[in-house]
Every structure is written in structure tokens, then in C-alpha cells.
PDB file of N, CA and C in Angstrom:
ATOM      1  N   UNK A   1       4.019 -92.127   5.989  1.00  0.00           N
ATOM      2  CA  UNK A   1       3.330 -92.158   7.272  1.00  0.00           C
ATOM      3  C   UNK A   1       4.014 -91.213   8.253  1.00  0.00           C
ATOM      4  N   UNK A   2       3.155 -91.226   9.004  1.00  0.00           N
ATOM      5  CA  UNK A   2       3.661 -90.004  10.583  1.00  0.00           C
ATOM      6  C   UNK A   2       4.936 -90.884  10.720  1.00  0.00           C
ATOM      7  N   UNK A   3       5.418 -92.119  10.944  1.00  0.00           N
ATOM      8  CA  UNK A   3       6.290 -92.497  12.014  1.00  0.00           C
ATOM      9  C   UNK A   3       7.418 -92.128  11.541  1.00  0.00           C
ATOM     10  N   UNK A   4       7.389 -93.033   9.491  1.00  0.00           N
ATOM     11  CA  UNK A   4       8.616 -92.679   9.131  1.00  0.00           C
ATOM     12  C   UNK A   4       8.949 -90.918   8.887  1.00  0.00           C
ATOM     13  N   UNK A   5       8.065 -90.003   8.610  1.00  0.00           N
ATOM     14  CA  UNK A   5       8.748 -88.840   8.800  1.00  0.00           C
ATOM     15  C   UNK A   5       8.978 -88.625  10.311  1.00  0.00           C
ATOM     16  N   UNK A   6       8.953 -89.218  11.538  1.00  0.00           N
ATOM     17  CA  UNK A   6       9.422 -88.434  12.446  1.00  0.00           C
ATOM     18  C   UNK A   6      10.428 -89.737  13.328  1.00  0.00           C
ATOM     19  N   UNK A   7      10.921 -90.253  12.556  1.00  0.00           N
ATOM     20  CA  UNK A   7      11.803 -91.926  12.940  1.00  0.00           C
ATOM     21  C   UNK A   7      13.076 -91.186  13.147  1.00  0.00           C
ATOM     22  N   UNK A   8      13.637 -90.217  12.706  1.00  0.00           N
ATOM     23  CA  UNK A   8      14.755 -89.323  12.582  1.00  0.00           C
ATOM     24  C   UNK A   8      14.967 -89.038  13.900  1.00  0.00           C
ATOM     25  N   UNK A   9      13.760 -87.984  14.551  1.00  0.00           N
ATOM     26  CA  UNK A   9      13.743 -87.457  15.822  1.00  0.00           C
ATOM     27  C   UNK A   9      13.131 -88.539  16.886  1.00  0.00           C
ATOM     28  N   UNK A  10      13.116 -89.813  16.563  1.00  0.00           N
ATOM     29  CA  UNK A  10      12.567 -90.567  17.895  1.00  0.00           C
ATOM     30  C   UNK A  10      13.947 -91.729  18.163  1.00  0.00           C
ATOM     31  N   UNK A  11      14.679 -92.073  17.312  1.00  0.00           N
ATOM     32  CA  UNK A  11      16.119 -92.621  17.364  1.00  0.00           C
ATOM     33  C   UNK A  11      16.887 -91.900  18.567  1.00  0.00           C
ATOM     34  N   UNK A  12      17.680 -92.300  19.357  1.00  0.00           N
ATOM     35  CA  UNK A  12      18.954 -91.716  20.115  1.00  0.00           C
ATOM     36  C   UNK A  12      20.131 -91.594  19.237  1.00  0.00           C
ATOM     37  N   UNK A  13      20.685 -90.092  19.796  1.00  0.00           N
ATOM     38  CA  UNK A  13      21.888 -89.706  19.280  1.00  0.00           C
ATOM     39  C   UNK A  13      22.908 -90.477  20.308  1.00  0.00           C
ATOM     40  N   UNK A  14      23.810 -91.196  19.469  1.00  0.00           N
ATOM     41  CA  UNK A  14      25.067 -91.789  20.803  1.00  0.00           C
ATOM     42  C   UNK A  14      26.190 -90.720  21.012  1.00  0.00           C
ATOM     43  N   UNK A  15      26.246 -90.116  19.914  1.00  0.00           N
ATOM     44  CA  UNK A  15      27.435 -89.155  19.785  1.00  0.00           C
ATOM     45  C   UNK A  15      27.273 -87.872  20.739  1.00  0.00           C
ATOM     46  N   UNK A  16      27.727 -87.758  22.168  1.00  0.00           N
ATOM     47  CA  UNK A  16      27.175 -86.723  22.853  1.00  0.00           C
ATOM     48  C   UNK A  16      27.899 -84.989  22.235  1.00  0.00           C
ATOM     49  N   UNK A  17      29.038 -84.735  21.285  1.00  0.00           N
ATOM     50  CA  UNK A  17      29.247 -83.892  21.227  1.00  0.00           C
ATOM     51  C   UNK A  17      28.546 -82.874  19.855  1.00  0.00           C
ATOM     52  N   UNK A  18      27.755 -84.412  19.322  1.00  0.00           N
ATOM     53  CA  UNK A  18      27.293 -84.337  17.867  1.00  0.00           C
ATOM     54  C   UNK A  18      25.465 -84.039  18.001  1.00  0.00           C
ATOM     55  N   UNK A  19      25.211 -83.918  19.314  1.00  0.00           N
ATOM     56  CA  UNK A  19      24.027 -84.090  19.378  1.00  0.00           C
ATOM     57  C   UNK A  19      23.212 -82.994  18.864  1.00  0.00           C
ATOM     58  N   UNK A  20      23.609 -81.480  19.205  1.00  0.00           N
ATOM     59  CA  UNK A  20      22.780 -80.256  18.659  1.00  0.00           C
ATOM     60  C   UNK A  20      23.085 -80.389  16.976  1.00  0.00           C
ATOM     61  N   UNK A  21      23.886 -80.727  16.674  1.00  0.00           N
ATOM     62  CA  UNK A  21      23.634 -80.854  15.199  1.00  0.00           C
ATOM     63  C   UNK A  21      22.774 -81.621  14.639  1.00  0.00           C
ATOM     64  N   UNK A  22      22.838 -82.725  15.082  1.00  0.00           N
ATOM     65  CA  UNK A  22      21.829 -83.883  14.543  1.00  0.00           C
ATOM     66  C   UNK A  22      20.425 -84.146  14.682  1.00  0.00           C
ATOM     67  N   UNK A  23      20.288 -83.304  16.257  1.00  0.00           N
ATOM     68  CA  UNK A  23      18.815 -83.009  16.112  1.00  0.00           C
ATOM     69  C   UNK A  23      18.438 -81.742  15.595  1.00  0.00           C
ATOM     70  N   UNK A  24      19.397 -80.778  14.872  1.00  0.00           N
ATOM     71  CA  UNK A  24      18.742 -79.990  13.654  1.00  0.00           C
ATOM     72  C   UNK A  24      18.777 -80.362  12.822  1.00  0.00           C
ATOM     73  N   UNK A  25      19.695 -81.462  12.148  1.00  0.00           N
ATOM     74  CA  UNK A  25      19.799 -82.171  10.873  1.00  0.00           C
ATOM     75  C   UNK A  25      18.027 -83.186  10.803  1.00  0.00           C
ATOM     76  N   UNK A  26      17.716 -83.479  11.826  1.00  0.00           N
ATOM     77  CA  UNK A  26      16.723 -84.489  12.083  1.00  0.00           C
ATOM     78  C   UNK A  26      15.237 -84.038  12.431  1.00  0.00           C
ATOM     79  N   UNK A  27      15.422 -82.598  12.844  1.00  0.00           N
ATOM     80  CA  UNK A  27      14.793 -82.226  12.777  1.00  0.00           C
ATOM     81  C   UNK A  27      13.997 -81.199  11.745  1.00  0.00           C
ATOM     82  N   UNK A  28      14.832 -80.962  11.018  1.00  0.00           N
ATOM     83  CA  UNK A  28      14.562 -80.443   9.676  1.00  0.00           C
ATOM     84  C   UNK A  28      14.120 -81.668   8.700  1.00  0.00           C
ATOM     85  N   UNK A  29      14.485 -82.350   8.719  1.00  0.00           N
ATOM     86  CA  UNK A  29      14.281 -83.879   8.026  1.00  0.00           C
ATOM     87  C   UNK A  29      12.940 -84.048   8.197  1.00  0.00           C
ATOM     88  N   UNK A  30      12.420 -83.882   9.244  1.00  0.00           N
ATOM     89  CA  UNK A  30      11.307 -84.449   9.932  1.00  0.00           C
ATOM     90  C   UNK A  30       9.578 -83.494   9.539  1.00  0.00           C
ATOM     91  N   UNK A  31      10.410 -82.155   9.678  1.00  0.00           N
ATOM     92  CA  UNK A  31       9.954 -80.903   8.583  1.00  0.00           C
ATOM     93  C   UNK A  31       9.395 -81.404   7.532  1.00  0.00           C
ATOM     94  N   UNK A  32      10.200 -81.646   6.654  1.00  0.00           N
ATOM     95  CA  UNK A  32      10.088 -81.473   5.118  1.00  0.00           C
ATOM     96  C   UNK A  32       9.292 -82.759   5.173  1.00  0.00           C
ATOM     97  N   UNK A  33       9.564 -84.059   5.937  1.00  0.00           N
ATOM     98  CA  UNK A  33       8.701 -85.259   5.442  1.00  0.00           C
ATOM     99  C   UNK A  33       7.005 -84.820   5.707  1.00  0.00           C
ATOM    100  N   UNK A  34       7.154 -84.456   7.034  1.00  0.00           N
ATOM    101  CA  UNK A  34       5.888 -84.187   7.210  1.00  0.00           C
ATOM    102  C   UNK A  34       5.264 -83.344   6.855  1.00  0.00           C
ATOM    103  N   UNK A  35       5.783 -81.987   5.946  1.00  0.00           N
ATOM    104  CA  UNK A  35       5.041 -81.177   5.119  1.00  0.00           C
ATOM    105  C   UNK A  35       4.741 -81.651   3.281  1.00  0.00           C
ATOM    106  N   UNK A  36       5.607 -83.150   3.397  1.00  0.00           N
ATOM    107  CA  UNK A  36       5.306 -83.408   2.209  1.00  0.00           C
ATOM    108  C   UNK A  36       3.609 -85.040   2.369  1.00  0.00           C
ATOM    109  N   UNK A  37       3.767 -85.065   3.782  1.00  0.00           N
ATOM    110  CA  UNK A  37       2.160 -85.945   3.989  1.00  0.00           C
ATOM    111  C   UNK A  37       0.883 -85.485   3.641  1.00  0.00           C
ATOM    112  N   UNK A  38       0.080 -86.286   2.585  1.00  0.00           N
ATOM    113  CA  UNK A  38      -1.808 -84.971   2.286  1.00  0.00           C
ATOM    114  C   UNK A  38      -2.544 -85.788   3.613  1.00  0.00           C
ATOM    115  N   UNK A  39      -2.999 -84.864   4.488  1.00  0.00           N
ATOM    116  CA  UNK A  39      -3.427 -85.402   5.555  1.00  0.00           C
ATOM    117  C   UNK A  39      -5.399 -85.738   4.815  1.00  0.00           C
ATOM    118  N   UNK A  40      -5.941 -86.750   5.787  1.00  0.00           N
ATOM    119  CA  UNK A  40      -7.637 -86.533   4.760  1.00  0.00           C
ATOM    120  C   UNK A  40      -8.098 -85.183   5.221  1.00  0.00           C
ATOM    121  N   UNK A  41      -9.226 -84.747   5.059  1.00  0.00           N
ATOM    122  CA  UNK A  41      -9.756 -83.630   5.005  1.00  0.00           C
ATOM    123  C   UNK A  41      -9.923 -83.249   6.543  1.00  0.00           C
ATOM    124  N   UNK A  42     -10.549 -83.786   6.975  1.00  0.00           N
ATOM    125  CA  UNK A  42     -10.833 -83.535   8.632  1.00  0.00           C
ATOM    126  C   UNK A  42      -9.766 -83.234   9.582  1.00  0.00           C
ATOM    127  N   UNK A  43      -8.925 -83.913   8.910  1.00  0.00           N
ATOM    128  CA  UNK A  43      -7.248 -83.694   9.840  1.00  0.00           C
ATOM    129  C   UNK A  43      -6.636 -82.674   9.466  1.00  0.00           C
ATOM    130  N   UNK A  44      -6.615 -81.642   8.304  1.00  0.00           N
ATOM    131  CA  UNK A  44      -6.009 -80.846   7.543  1.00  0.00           C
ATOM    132  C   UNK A  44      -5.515 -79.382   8.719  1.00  0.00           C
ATOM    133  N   UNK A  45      -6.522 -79.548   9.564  1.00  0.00           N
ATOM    134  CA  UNK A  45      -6.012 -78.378  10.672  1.00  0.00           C
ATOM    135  C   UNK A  45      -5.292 -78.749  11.281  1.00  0.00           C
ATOM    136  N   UNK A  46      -5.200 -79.940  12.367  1.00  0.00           N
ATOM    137  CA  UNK A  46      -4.057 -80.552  13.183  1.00  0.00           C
ATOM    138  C   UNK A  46      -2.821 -80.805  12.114  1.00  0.00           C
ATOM    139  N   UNK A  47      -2.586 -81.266  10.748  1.00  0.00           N
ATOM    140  CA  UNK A  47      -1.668 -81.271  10.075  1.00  0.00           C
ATOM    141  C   UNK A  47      -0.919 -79.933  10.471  1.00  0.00           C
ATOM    142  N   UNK A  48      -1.722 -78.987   9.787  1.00  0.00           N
ATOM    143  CA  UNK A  48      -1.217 -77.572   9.812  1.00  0.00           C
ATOM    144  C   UNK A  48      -0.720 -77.113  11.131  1.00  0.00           C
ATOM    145  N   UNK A  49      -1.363 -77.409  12.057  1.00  0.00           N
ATOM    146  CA  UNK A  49      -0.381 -76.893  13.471  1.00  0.00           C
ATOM    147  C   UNK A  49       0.521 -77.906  13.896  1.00  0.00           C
ATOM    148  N   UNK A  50       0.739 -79.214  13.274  1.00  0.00           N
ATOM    149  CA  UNK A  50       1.454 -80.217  13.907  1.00  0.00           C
ATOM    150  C   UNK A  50       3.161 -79.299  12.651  1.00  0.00           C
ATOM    151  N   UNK A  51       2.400 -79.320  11.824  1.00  0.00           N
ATOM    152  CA  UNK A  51       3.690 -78.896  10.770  1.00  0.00           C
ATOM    153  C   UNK A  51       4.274 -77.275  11.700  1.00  0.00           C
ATOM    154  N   UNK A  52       3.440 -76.942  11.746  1.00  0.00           N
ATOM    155  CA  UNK A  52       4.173 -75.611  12.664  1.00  0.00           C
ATOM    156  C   UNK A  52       5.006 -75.873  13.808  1.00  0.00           C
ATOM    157  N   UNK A  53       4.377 -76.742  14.513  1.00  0.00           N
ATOM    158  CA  UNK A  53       5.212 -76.531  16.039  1.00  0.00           C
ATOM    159  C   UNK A  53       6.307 -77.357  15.503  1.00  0.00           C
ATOM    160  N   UNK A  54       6.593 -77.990  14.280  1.00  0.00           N
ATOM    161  CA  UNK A  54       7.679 -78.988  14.256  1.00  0.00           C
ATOM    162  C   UNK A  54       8.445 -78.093  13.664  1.00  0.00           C
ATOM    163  N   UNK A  55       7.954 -77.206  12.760  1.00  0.00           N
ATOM    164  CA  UNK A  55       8.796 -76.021  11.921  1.00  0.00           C
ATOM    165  C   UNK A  55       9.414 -75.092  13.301  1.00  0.00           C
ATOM    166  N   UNK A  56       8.829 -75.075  14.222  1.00  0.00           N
ATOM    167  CA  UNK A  56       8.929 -74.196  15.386  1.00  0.00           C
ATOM    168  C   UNK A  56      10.234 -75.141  15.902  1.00  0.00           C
ATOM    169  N   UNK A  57       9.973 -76.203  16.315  1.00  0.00           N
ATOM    170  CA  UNK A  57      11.469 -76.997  17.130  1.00  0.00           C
ATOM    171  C   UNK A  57      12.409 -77.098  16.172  1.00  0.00           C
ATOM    172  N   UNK A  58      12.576 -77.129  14.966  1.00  0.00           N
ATOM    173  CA  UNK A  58      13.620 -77.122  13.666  1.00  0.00           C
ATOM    174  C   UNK A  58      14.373 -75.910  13.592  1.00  0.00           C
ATOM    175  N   UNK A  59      13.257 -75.563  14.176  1.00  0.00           N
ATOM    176  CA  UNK A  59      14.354 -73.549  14.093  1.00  0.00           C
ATOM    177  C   UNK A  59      14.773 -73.556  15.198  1.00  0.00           C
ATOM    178  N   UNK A  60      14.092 -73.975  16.068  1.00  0.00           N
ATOM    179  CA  UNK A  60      14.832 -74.262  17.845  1.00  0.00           C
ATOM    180  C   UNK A  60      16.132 -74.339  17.506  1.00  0.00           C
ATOM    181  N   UNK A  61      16.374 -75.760  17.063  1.00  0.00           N
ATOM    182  CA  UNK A  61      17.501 -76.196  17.318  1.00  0.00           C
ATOM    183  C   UNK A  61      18.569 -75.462  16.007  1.00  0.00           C
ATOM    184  N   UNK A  62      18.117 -75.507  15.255  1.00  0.00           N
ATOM    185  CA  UNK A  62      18.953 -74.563  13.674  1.00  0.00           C
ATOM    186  C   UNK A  62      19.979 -73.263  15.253  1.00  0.00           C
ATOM    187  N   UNK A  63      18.983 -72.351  15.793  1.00  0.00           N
ATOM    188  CA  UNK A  63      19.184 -71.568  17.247  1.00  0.00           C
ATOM    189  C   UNK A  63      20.340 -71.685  17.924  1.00  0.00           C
ATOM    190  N   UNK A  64      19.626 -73.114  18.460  1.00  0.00           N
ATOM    191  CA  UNK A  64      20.909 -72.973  19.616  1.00  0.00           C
ATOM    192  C   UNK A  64      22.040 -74.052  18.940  1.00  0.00           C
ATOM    193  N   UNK A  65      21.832 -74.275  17.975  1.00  0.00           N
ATOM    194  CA  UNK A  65      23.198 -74.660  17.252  1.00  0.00           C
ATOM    195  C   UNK A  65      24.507 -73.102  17.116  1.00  0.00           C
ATOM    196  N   UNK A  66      23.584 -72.570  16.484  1.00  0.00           N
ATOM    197  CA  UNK A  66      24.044 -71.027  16.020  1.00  0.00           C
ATOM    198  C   UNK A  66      24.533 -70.774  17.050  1.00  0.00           C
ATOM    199  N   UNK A  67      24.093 -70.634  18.393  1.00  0.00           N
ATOM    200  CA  UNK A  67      23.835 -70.016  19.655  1.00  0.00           C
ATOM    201  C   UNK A  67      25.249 -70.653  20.223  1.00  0.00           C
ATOM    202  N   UNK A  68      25.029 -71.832  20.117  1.00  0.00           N
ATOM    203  CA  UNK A  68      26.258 -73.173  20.491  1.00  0.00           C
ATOM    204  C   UNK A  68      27.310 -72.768  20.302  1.00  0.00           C
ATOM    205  N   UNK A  69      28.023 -72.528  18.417  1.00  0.00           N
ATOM    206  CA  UNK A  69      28.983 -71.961  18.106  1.00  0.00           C
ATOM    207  C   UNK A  69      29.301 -71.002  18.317  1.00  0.00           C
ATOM    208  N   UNK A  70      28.957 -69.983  18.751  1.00  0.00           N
ATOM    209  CA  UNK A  70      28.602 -68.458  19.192  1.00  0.00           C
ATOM    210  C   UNK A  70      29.115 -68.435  20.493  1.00  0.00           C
ATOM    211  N   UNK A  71      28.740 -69.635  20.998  1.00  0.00           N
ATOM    212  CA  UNK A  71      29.034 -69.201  22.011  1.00  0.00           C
ATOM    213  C   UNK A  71      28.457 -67.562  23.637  1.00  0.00           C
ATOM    214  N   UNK A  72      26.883 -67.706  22.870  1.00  0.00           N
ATOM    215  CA  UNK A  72      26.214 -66.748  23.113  1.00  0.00           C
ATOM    216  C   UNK A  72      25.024 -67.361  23.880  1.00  0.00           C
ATOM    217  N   UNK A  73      25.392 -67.148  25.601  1.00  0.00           N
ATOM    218  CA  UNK A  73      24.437 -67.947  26.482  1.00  0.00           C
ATOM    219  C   UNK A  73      23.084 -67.167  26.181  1.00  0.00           C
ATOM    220  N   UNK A  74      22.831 -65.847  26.446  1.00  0.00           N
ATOM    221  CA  UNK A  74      21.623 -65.169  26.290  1.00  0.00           C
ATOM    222  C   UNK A  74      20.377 -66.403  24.860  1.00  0.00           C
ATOM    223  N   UNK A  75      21.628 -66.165  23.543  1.00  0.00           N
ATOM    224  CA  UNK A  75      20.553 -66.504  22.096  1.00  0.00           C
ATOM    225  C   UNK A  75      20.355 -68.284  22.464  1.00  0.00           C
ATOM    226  N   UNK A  76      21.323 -68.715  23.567  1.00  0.00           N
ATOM    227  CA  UNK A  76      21.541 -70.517  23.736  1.00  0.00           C
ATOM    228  C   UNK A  76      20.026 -70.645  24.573  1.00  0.00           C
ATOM    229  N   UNK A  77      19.981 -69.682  25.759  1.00  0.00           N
ATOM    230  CA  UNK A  77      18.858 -70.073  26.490  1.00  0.00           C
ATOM    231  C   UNK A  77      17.651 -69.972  25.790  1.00  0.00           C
ATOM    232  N   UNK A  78      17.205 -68.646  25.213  1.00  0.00           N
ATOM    233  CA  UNK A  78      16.452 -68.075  24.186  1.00  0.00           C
ATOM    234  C   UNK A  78      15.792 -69.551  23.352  1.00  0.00           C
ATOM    235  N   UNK A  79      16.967 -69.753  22.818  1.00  0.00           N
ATOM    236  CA  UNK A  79      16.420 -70.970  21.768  1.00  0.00           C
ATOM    237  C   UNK A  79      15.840 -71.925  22.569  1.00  0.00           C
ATOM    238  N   UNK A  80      16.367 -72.398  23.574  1.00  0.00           N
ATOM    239  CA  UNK A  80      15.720 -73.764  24.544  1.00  0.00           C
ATOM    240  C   UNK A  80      14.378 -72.988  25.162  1.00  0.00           C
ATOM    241  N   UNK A  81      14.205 -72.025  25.624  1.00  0.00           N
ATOM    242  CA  UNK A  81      12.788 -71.891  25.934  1.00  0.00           C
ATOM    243  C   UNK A  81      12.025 -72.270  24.774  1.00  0.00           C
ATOM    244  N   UNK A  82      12.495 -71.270  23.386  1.00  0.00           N
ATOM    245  CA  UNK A  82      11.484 -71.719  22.198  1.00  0.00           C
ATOM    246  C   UNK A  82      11.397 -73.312  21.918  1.00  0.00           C
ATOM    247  N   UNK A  83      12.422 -73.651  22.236  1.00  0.00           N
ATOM    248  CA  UNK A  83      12.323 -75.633  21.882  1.00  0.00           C
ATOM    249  C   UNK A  83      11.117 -76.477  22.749  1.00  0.00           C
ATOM    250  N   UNK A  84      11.027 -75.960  24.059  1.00  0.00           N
ATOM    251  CA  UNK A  84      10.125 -76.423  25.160  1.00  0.00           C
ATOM    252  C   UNK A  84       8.954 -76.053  24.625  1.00  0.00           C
ATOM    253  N   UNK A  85       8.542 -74.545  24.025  1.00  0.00           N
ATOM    254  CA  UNK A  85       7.272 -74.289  23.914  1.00  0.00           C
ATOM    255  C   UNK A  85       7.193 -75.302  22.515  1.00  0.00           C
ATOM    256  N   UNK A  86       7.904 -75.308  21.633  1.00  0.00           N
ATOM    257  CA  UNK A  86       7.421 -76.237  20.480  1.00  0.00           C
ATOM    258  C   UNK A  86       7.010 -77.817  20.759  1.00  0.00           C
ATOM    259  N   UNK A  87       7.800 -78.086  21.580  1.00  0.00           N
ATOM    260  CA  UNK A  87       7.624 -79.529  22.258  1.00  0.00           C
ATOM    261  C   UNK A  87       6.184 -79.929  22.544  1.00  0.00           C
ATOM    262  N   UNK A  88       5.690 -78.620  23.634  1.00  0.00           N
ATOM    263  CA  UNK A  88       4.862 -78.211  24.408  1.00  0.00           C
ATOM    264  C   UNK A  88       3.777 -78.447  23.107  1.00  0.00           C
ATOM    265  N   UNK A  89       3.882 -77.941  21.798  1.00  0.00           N
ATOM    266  CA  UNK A  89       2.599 -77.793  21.012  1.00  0.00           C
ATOM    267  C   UNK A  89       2.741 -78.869  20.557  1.00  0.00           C
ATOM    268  N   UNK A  90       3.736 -79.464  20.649  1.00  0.00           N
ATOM    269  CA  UNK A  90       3.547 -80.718  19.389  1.00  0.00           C
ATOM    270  C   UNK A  90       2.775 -81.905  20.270  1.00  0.00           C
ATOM    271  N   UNK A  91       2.984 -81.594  21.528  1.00  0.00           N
ATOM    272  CA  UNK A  91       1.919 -82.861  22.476  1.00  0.00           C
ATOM    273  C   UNK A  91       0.543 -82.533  22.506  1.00  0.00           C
ATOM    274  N   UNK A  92       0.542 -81.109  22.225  1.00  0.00           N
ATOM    275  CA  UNK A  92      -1.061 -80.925  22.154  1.00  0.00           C
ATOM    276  C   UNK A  92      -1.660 -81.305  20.959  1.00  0.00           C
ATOM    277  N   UNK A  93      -0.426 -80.779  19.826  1.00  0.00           N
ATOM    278  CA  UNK A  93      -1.049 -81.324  18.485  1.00  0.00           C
ATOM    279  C   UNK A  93      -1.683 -83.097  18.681  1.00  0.00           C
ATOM    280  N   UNK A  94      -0.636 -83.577  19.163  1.00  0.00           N
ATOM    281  CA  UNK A  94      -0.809 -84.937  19.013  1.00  0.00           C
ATOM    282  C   UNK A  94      -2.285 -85.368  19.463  1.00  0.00           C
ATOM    283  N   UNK A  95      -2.179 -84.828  21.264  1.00  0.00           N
ATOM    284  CA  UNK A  95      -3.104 -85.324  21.673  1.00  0.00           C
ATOM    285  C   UNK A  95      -4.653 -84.641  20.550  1.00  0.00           C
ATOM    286  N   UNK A  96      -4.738 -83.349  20.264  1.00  0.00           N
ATOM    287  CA  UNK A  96      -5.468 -83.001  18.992  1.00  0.00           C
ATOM    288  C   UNK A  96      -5.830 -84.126  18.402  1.00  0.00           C
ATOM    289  N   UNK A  97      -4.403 -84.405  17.429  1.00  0.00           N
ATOM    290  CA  UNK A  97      -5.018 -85.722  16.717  1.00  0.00           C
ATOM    291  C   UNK A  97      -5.471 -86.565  16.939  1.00  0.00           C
ATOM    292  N   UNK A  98      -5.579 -87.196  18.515  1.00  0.00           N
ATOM    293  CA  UNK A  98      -5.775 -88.713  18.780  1.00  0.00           C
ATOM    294  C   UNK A  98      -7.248 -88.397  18.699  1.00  0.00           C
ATOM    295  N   UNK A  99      -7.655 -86.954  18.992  1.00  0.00           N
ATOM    296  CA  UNK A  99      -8.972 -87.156  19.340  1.00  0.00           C
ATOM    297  C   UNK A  99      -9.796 -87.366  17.861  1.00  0.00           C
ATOM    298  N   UNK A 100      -9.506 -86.216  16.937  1.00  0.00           N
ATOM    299  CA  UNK A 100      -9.505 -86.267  15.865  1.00  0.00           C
ATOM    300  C   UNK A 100      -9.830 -87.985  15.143  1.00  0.00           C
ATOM    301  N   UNK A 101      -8.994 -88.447  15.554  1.00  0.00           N
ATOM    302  CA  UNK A 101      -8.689 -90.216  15.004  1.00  0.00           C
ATOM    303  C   UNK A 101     -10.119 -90.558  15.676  1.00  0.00           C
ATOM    304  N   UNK A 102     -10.294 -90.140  16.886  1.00  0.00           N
ATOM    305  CA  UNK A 102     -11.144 -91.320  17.823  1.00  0.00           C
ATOM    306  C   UNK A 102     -12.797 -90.840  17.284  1.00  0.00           C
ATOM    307  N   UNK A 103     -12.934 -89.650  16.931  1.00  0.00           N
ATOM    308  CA  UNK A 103     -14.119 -89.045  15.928  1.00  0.00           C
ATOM    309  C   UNK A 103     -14.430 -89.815  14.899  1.00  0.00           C
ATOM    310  N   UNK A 104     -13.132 -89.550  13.857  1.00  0.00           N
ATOM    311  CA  UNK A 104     -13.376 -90.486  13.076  1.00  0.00           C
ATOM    312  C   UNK A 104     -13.696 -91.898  13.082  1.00  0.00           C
ATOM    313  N   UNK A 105     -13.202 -92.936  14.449  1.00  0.00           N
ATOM    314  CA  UNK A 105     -13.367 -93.962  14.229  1.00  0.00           C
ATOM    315  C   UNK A 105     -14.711 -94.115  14.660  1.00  0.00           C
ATOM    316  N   UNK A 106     -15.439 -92.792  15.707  1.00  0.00           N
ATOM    317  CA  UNK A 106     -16.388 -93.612  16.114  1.00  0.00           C
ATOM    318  C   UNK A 106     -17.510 -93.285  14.668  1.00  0.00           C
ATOM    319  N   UNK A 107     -17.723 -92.329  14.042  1.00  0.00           N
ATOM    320  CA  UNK A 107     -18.515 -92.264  12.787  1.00  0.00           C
ATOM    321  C   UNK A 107     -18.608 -93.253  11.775  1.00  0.00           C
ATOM    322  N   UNK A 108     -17.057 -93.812  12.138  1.00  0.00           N
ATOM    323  CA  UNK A 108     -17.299 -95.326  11.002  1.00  0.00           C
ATOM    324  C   UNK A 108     -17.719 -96.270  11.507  1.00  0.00           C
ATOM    325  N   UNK A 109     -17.846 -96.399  13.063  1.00  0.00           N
ATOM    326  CA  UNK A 109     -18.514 -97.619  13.183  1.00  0.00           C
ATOM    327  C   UNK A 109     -20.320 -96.942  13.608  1.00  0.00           C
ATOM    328  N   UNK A 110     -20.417 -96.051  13.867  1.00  0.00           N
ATOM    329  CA  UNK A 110     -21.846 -95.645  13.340  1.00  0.00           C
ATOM    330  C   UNK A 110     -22.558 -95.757  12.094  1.00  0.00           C
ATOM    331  N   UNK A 111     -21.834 -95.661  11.329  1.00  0.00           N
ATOM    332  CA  UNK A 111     -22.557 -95.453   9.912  1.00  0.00           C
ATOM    333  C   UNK A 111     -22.224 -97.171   9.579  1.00  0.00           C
ATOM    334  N   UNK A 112     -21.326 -98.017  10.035  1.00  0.00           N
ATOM    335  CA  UNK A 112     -21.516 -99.041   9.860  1.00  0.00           C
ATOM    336  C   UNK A 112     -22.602 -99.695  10.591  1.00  0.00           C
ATOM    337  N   UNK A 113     -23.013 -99.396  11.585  1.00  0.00           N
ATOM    338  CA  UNK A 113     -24.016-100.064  12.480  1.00  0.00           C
ATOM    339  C   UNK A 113     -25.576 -99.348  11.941  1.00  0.00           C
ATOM    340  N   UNK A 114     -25.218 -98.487  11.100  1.00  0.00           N
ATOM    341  CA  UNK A 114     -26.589 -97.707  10.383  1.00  0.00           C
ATOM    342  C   UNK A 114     -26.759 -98.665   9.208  1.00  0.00           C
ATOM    343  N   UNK A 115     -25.784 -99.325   9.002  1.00  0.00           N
ATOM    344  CA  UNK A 115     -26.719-100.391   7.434  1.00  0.00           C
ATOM    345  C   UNK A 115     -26.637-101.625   8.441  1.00  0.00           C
TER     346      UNK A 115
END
């Protein structure tokens, strides 16, 4: 299911010095679960851009991890803009999907109210 591939990235990190690691560790996690979900047919596009913008914040943070150790403010900021815009898609994805969901539900109770 959606939740458990993305249970990784909705947990709090307590460890404040451990945190850019773990939300690339978690966020890559979150990657791979959700590119391994078969979405049904109708959803197969929002899958595909929900898997992107998450592939998009995974590299974010992979970034300003790099960026972190580096010690390189220019590639640190760089990466956090790209993290915001991925953020940014993954709420649209979502909201995408809800609508998506709410299509589907209303066709099933049409075609149920048709017999």
C-alpha cells in the first residue's frame, strides 16, 4: 500500500545531526517501495508522476547530503530549492489522486445504482 511505502518519510527523525541522512536513506526507501506498487489502470498516470516527484525529493536529499559534507553552500541551497519543488509536486500528485479516487468512487456507485 501507499502508506507502508511512504511510513519511512512520515515518522520523525529524533536524531537532529542524523537527519539529512535519514531522510535520504528514507527517502530512497520510499522510491523503490513505491515503484515496486501496480497501480489499477486509471491511476497509472498519477502513479507515474507521483513516482517522479518522489524520485525528484530522493535525489534532493542524496544533494544536499553531498552538498552537507562538502560543505558547498551554493550545491546545499541548489538542492533545497529542488526539494521544495518536489514537495510542491508530490501535493499536487496527491491531490491528482484524490480526485482520481473520487471518479472512481463515484462510477461505482453509478453503475451500482444502474442495476
Amino acid at each position: 500500500s501507499i502508506l507502508g511505502a511512504t511510513k519511512s518519510v512520515t515518522t520523525p527523525t529524533t536524531e537532529p545531526f542524523a537527519v539529512i541522512d535519514a531522510q535520504q536513506t528514507n527517502w530512497v526507501a520510499a522510491r523503490d517501495a513505491v515503484k515496486k506498487l501496480t497501480p489499477p489502470t486509471e491511476w497509472q498516470s498519477q502513479h507515474k508522476e507521483l513516482l517522479q516527484w518522489i524520485s525528484k525529493v530522493a535525489d534532493g536529499w542524496t544533494a544536499l547530503n553531498a552538498a552537507s559534507g562538502a560543505q558547498d553552500k551554493a550545491k546545499f541551497e541548489s538542492a533545497e530549492k529542488d526539494l521544495n519543488t518536489g514537495y510542491e509536486g508530490i501535493r499536487n500528485t496527491v491531490d491528482d489522486l484524490d480526485a482520481a479516487l473520487h471518479t472512481t468512487q463515484n462510477a461505482i456507485i453509478t453503475t451500482r445504482k444502474a442495476f
